[in-house]
PDB file of N, CA and C in Angstrom:
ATOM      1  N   UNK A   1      -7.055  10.037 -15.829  1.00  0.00           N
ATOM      2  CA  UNK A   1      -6.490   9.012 -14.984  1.00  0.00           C
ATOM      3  C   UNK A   1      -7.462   8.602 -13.886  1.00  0.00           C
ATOM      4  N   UNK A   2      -8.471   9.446 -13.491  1.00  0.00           N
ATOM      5  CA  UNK A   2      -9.563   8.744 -12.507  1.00  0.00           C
ATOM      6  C   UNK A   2     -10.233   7.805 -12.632  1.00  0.00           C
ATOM      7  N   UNK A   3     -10.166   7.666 -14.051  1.00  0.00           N
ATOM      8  CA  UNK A   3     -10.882   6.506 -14.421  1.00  0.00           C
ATOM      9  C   UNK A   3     -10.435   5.441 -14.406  1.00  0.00           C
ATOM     10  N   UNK A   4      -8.779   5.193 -13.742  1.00  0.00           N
ATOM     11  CA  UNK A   4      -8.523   3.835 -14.283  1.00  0.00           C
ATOM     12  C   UNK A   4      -9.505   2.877 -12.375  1.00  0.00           C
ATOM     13  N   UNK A   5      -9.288   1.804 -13.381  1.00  0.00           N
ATOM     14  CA  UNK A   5     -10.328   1.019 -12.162  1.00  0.00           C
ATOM     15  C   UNK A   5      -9.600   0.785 -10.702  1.00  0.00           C
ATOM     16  N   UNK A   6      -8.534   1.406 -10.523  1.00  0.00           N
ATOM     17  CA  UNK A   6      -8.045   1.058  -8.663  1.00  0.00           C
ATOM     18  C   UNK A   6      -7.311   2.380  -8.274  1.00  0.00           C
ATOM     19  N   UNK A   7      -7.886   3.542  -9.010  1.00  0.00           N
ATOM     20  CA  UNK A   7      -6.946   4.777  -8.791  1.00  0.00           C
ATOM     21  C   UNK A   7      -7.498   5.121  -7.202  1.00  0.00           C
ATOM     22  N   UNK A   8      -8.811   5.245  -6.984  1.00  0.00           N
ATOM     23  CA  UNK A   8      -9.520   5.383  -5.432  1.00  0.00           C
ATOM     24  C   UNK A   8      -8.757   4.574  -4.480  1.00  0.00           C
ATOM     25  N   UNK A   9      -8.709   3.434  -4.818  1.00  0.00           N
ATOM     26  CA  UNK A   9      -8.321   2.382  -3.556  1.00  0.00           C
ATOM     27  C   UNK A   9      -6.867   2.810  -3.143  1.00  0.00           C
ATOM     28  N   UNK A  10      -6.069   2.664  -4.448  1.00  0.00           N
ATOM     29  CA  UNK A  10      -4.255   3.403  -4.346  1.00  0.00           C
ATOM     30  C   UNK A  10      -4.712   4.828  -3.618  1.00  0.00           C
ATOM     31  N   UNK A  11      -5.812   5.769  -3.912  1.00  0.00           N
ATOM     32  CA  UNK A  11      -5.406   6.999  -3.495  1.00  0.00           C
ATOM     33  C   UNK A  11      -5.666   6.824  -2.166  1.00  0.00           C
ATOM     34  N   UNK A  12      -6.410   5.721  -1.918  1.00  0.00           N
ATOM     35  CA  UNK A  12      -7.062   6.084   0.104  1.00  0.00           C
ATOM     36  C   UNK A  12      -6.373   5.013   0.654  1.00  0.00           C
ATOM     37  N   UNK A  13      -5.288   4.648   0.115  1.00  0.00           N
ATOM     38  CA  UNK A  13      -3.844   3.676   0.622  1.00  0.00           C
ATOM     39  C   UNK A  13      -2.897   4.360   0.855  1.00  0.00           C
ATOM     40  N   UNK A  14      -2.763   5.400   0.052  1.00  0.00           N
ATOM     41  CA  UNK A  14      -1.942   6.409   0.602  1.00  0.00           C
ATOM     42  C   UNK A  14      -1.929   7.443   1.344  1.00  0.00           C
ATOM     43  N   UNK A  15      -3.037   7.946   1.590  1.00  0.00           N
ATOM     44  CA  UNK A  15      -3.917   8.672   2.477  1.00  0.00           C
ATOM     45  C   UNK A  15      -3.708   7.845   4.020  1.00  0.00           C
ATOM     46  N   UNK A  16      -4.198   6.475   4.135  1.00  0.00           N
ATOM     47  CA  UNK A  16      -4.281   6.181   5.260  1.00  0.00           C
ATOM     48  C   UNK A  16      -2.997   5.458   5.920  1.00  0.00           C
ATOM     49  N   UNK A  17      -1.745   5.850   4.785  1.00  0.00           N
ATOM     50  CA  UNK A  17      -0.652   5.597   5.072  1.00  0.00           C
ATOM     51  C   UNK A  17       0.090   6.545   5.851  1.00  0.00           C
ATOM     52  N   UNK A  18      -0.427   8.307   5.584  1.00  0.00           N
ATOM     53  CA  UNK A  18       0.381   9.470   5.972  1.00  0.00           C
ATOM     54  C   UNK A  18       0.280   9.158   7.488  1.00  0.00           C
ATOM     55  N   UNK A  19      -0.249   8.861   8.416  1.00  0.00           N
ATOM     56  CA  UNK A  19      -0.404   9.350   9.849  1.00  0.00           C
ATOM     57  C   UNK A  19       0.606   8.144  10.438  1.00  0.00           C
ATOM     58  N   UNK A  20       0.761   7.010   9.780  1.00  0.00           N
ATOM     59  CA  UNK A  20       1.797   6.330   9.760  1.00  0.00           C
ATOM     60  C   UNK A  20       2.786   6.296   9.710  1.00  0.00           C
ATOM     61  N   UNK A  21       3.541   7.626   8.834  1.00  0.00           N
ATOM     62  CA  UNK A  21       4.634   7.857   8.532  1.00  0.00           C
ATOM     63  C   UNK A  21       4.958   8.833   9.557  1.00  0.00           C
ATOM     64  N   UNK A  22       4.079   9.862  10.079  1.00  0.00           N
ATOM     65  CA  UNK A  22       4.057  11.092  10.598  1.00  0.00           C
ATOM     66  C   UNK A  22       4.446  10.275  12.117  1.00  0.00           C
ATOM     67  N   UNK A  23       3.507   9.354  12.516  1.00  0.00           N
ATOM     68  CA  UNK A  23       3.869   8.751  13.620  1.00  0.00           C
ATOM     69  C   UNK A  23       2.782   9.043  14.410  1.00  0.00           C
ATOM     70  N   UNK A  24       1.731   9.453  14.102  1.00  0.00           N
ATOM     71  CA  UNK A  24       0.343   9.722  14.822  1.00  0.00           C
ATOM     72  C   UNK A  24      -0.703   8.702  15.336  1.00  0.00           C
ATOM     73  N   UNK A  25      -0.346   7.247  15.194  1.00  0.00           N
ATOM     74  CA  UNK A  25      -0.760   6.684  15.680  1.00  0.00           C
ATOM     75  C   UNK A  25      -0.708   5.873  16.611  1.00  0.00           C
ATOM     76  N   UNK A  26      -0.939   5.658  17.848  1.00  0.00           N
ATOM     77  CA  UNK A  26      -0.051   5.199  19.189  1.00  0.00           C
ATOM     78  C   UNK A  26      -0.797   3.659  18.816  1.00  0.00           C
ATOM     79  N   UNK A  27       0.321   2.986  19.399  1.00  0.00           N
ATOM     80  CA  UNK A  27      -0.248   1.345  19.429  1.00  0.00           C
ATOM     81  C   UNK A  27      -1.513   0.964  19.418  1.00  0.00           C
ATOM     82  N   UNK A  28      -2.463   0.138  18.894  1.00  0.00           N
ATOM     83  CA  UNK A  28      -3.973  -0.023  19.040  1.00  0.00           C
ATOM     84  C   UNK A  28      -3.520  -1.700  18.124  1.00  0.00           C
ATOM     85  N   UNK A  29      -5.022  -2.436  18.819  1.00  0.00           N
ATOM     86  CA  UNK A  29      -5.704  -3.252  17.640  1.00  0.00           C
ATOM     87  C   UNK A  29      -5.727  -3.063  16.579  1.00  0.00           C
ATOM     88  N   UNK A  30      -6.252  -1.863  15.669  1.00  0.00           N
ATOM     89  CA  UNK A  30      -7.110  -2.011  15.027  1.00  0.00           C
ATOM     90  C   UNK A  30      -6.565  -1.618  13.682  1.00  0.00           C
ATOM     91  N   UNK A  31      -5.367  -0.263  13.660  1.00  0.00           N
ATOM     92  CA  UNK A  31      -4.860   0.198  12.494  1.00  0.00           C
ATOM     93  C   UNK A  31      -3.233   0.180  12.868  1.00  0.00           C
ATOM     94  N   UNK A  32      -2.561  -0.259  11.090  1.00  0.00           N
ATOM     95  CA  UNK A  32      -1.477   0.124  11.657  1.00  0.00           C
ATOM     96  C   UNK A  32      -0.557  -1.295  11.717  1.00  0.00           C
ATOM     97  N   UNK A  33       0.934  -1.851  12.005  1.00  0.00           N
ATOM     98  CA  UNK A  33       0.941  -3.433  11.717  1.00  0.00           C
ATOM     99  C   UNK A  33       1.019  -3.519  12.826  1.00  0.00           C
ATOM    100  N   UNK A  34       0.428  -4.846  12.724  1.00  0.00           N
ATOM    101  CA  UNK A  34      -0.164  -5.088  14.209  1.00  0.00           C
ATOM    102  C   UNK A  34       0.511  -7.108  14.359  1.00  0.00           C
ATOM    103  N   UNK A  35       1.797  -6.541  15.307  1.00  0.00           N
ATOM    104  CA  UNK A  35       2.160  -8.221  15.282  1.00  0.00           C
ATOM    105  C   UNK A  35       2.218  -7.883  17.001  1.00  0.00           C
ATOM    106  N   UNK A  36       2.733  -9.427  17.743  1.00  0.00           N
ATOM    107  CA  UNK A  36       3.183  -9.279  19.007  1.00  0.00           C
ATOM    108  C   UNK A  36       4.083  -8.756  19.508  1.00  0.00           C
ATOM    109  N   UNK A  37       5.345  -8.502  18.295  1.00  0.00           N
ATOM    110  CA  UNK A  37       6.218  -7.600  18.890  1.00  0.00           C
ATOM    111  C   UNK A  37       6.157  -6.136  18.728  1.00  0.00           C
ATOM    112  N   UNK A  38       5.160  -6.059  17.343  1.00  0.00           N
ATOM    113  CA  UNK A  38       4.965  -4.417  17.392  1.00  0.00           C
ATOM    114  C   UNK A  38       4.299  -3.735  18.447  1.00  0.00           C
ATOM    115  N   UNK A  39       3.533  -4.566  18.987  1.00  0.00           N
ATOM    116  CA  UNK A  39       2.583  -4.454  19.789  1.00  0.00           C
ATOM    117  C   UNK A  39       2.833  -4.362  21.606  1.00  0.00           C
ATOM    118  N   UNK A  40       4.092  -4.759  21.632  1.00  0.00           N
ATOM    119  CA  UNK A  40       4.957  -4.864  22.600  1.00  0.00           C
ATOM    120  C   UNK A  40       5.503  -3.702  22.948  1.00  0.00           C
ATOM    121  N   UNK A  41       5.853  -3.136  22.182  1.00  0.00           N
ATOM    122  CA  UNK A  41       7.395  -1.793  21.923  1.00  0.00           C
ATOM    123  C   UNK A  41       6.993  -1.026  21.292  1.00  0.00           C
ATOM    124  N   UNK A  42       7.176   0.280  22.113  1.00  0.00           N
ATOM    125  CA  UNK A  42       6.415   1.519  21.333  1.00  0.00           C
ATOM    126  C   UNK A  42       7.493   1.201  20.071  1.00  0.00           C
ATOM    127  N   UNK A  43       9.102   1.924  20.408  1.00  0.00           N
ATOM    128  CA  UNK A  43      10.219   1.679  19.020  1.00  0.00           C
ATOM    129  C   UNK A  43       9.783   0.863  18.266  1.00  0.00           C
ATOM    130  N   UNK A  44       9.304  -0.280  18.134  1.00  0.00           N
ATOM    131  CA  UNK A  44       9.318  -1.383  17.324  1.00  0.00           C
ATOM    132  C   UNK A  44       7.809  -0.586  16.530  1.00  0.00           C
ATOM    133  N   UNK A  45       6.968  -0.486  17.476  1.00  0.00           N
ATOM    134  CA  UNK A  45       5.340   0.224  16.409  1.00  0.00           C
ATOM    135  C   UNK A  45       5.496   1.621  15.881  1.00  0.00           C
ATOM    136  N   UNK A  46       6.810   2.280  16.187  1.00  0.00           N
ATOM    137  CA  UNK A  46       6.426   3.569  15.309  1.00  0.00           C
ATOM    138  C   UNK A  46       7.368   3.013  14.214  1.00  0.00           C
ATOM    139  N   UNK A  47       8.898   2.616  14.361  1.00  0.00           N
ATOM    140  CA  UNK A  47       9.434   1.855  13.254  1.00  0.00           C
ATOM    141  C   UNK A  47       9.046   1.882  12.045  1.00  0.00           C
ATOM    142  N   UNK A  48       7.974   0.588  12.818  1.00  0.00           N
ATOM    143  CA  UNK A  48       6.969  -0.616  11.648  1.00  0.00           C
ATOM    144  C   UNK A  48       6.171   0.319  11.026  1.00  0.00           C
ATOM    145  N   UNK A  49       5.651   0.895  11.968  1.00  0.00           N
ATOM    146  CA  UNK A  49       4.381   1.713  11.003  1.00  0.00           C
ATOM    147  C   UNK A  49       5.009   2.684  10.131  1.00  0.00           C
ATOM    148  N   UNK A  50       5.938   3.459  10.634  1.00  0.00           N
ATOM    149  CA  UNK A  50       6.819   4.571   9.475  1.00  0.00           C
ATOM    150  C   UNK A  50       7.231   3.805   8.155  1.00  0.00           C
ATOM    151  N   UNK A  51       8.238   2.162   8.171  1.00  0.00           N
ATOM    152  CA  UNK A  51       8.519   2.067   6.803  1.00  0.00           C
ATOM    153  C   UNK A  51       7.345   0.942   6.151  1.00  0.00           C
ATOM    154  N   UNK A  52       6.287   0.789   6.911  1.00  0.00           N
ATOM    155  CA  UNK A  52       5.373   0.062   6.472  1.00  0.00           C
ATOM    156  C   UNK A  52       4.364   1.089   5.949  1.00  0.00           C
ATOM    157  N   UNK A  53       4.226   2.523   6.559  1.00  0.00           N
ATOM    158  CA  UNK A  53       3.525   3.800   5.653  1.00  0.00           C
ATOM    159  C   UNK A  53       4.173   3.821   4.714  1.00  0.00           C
ATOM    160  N   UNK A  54       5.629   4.328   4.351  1.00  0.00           N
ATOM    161  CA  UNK A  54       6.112   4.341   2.935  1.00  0.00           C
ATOM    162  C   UNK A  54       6.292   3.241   2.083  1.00  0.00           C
ATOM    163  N   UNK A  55       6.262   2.198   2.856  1.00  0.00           N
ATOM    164  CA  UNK A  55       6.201   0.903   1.530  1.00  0.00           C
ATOM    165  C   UNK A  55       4.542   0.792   0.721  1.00  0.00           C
ATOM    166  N   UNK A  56       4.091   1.585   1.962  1.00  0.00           N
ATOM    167  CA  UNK A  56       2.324   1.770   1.001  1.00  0.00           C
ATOM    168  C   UNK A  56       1.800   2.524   0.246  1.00  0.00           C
ATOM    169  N   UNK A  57       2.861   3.935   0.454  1.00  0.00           N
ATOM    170  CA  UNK A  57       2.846   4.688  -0.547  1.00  0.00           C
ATOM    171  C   UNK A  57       3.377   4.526  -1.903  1.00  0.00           C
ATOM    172  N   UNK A  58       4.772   4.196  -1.631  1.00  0.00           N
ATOM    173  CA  UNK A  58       5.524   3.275  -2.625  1.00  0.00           C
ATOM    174  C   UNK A  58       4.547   2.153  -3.437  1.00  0.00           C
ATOM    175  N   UNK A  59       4.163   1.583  -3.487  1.00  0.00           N
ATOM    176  CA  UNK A  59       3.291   0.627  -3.796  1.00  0.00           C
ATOM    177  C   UNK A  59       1.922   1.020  -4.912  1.00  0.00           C
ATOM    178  N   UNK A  60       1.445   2.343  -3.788  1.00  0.00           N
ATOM    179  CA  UNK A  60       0.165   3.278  -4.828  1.00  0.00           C
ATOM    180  C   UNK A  60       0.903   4.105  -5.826  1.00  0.00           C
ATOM    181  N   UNK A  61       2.157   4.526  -5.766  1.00  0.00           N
ATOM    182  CA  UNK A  61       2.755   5.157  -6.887  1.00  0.00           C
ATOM    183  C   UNK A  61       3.051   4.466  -7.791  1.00  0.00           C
ATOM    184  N   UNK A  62       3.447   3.177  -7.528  1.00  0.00           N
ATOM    185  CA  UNK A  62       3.669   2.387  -8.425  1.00  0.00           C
ATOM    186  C   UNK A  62       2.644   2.137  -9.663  1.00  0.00           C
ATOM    187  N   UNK A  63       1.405   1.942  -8.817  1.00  0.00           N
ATOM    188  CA  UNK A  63       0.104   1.533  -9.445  1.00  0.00           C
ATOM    189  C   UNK A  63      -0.596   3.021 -10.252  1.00  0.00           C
ATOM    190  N   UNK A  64      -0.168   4.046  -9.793  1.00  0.00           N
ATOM    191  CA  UNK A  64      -0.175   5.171 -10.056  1.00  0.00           C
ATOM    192  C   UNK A  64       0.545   5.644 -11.427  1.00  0.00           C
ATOM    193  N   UNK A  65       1.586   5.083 -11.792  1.00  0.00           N
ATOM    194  CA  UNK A  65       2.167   5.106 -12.775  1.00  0.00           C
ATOM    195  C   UNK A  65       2.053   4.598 -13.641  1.00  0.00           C
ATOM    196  N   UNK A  66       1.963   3.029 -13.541  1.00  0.00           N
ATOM    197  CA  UNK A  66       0.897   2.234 -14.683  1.00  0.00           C
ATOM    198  C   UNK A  66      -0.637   2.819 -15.013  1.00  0.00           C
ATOM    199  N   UNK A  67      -0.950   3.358 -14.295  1.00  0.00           N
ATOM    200  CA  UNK A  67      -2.598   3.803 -14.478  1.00  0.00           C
ATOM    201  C   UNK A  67      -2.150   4.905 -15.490  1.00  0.00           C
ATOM    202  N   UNK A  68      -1.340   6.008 -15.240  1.00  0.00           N
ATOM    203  CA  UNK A  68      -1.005   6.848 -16.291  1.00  0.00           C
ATOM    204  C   UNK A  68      -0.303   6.608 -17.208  1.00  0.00           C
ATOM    205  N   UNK A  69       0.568   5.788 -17.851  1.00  0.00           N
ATOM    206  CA  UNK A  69       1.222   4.706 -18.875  1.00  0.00           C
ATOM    207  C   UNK A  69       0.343   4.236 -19.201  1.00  0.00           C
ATOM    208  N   UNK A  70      -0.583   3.660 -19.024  1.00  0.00           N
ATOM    209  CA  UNK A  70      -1.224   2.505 -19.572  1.00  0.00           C
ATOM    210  C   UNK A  70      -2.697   2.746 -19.671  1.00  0.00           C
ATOM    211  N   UNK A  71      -3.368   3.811 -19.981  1.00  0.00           N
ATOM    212  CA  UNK A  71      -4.890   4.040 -19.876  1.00  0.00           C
ATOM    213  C   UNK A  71      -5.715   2.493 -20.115  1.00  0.00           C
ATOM    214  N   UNK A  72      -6.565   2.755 -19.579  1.00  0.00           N
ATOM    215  CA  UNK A  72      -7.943   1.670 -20.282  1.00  0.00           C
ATOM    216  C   UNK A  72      -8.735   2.006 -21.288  1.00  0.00           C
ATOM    217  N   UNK A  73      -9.192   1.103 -21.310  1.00  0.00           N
ATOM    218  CA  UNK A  73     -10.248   1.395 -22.820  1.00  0.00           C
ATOM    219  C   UNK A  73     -11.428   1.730 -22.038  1.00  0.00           C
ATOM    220  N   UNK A  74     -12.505   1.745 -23.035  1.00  0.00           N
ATOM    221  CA  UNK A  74     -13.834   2.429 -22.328  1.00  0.00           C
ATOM    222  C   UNK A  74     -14.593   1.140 -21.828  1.00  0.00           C
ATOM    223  N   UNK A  75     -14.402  -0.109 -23.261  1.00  0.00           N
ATOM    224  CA  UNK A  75     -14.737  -1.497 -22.359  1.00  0.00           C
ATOM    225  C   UNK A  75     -13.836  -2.328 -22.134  1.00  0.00           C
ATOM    226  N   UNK A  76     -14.037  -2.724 -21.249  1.00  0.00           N
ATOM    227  CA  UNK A  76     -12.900  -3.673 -20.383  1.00  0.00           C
ATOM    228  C   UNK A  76     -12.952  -5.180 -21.273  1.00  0.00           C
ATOM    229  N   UNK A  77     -13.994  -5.884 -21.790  1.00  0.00           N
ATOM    230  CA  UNK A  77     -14.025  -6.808 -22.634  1.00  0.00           C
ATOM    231  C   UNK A  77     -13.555  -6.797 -23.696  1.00  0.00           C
ATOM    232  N   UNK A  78     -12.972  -5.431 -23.951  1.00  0.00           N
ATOM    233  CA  UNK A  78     -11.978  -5.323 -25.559  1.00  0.00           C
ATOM    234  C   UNK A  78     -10.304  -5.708 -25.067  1.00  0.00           C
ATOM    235  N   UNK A  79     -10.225  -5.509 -24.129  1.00  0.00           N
ATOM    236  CA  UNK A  79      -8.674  -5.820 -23.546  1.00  0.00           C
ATOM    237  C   UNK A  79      -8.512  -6.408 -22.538  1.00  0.00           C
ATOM    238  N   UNK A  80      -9.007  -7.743 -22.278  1.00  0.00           N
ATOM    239  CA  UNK A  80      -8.932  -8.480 -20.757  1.00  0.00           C
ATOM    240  C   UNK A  80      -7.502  -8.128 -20.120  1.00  0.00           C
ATOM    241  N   UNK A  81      -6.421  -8.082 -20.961  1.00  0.00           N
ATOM    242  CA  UNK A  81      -4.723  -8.277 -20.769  1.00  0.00           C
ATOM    243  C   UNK A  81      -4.949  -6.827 -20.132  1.00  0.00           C
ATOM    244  N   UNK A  82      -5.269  -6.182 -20.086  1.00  0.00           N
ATOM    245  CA  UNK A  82      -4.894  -4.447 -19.736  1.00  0.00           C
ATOM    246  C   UNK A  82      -5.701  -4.639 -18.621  1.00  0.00           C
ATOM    247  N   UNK A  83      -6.412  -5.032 -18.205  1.00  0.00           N
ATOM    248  CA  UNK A  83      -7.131  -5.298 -16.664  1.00  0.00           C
ATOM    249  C   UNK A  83      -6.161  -6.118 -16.041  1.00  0.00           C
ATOM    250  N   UNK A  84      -5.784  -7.176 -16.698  1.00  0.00           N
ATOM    251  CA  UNK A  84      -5.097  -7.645 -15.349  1.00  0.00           C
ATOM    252  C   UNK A  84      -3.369  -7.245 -15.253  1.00  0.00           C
ATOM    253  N   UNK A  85      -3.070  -6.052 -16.305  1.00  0.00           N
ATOM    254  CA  UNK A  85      -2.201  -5.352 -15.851  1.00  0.00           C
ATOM    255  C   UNK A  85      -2.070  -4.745 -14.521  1.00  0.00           C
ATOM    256  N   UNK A  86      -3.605  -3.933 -15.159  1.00  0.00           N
ATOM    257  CA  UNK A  86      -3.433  -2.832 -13.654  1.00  0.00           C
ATOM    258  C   UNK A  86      -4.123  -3.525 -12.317  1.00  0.00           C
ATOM    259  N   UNK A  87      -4.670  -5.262 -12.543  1.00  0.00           N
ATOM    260  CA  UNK A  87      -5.025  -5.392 -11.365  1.00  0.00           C
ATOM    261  C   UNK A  87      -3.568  -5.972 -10.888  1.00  0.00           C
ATOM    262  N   UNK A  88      -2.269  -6.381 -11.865  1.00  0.00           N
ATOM    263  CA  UNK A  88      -1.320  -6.712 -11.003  1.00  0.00           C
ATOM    264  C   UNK A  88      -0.454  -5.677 -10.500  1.00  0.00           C
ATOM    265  N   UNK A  89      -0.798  -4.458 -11.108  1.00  0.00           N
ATOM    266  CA  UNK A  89       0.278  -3.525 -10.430  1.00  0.00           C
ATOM    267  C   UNK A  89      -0.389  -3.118  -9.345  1.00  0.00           C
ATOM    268  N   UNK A  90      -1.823  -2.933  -8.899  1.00  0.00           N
ATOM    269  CA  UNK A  90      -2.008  -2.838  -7.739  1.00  0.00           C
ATOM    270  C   UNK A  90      -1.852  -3.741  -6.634  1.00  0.00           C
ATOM    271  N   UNK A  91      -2.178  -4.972  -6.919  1.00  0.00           N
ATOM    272  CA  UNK A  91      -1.863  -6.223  -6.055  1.00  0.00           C
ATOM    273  C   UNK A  91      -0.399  -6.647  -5.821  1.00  0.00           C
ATOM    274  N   UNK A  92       0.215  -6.614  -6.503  1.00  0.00           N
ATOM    275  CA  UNK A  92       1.781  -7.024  -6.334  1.00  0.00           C
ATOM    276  C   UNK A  92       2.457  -6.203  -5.159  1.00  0.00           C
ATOM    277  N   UNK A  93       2.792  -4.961  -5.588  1.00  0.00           N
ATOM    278  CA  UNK A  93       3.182  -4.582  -4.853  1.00  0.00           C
ATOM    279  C   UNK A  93       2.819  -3.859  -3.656  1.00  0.00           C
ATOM    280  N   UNK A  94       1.207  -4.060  -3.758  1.00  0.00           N
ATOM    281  CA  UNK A  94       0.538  -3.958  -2.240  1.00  0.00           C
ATOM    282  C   UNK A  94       1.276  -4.985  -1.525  1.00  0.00           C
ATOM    283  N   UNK A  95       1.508  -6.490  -2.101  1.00  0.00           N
ATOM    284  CA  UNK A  95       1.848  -7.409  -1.163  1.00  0.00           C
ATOM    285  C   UNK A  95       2.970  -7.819  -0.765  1.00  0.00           C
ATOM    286  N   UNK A  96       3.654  -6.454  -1.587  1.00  0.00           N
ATOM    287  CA  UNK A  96       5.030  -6.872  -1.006  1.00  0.00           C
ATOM    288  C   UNK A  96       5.565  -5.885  -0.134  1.00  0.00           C
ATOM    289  N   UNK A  97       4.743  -4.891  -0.128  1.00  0.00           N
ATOM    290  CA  UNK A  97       4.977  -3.924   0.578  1.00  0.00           C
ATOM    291  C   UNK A  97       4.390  -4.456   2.284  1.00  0.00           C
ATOM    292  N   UNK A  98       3.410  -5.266   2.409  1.00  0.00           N
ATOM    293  CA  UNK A  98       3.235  -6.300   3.397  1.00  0.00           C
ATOM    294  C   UNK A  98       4.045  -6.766   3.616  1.00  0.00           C
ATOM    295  N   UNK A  99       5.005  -7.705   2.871  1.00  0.00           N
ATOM    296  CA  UNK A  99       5.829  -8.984   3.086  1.00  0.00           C
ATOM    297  C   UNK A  99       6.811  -8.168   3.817  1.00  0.00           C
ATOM    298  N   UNK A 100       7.647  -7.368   2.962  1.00  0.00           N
ATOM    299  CA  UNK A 100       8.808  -6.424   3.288  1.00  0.00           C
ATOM    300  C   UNK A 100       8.049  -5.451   5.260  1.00  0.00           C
ATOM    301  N   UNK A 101       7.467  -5.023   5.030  1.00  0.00           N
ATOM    302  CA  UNK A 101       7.107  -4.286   6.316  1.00  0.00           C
ATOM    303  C   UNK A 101       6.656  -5.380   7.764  1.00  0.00           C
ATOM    304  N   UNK A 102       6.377  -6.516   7.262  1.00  0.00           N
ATOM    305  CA  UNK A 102       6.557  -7.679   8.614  1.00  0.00           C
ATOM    306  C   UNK A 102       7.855  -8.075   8.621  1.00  0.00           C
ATOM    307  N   UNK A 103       8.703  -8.441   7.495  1.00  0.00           N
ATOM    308  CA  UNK A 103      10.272  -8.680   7.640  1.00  0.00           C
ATOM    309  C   UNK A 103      11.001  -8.015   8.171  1.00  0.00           C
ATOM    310  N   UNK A 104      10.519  -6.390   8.187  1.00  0.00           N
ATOM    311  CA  UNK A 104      10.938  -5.233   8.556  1.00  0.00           C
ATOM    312  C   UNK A 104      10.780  -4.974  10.140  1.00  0.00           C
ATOM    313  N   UNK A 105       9.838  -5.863  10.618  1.00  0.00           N
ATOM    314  CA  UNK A 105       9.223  -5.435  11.820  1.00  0.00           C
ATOM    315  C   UNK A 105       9.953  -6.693  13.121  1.00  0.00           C
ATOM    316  N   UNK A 106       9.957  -7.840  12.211  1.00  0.00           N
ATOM    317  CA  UNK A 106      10.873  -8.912  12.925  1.00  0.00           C
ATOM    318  C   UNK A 106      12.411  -8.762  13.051  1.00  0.00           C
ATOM    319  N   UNK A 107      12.738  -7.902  12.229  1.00  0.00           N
ATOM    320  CA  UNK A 107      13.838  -7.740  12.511  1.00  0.00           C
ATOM    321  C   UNK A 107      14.391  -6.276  13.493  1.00  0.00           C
ATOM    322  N   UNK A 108      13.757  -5.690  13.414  1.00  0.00           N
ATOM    323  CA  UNK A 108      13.776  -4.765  14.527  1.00  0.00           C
ATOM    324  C   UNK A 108      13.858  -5.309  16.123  1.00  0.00           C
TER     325      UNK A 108
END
């Protein structure tokens, strides 16, 4: 399964999701969702960042699961369709795990 082509990126998405969830990161620029109201309110930035960490984990498991369902071939030009499987299971629900965690954050 290391081999499939976005298993690294899902694994250090979820990685840099844990301190998020844990709540270890105090308000900043730089990491973390970063709107005007999160940015405002501690409540509102640990919130955001807690179900916006698990919607990112959620998201790499997802992609995590297709990667193990669905191996690749050795060349990628024998199965274009199986690349852009696993490039949509990583992309999709990376971006909805975005969409959902700012919806999440405005409504707080």
């Amino acid at each position: 399964m290391t081999r499939q082509p976005f298993f690294v990126p899902a694994l250090l998405i979820g990685i840099a999701a844990i301190p998020l969830i844990l709540g270890l990161v105090p308000r900043n620029r730089i990491y973390g969702v970063r709107t005007s109201k999160t940015l405002s309110d501690d409540r509102v930035w640990y919130g955001s960042n807690r179900f916006g960490g698990w919607a990112m984990i959620l998201s790499g498991v997802v992609y995590l699961v297709v990667a193990y369902t669905c191996p690749t071939l050795e060349r990628w030009d024998d199965n274009f369709s199986l690349w852009l499987l696993h490039l949509g299971a990583f992309v999709f629900p990376l971006i909805a795990s975005v969409i959902l965690t700012l919806r999440y954050a405005r409504n707080l």
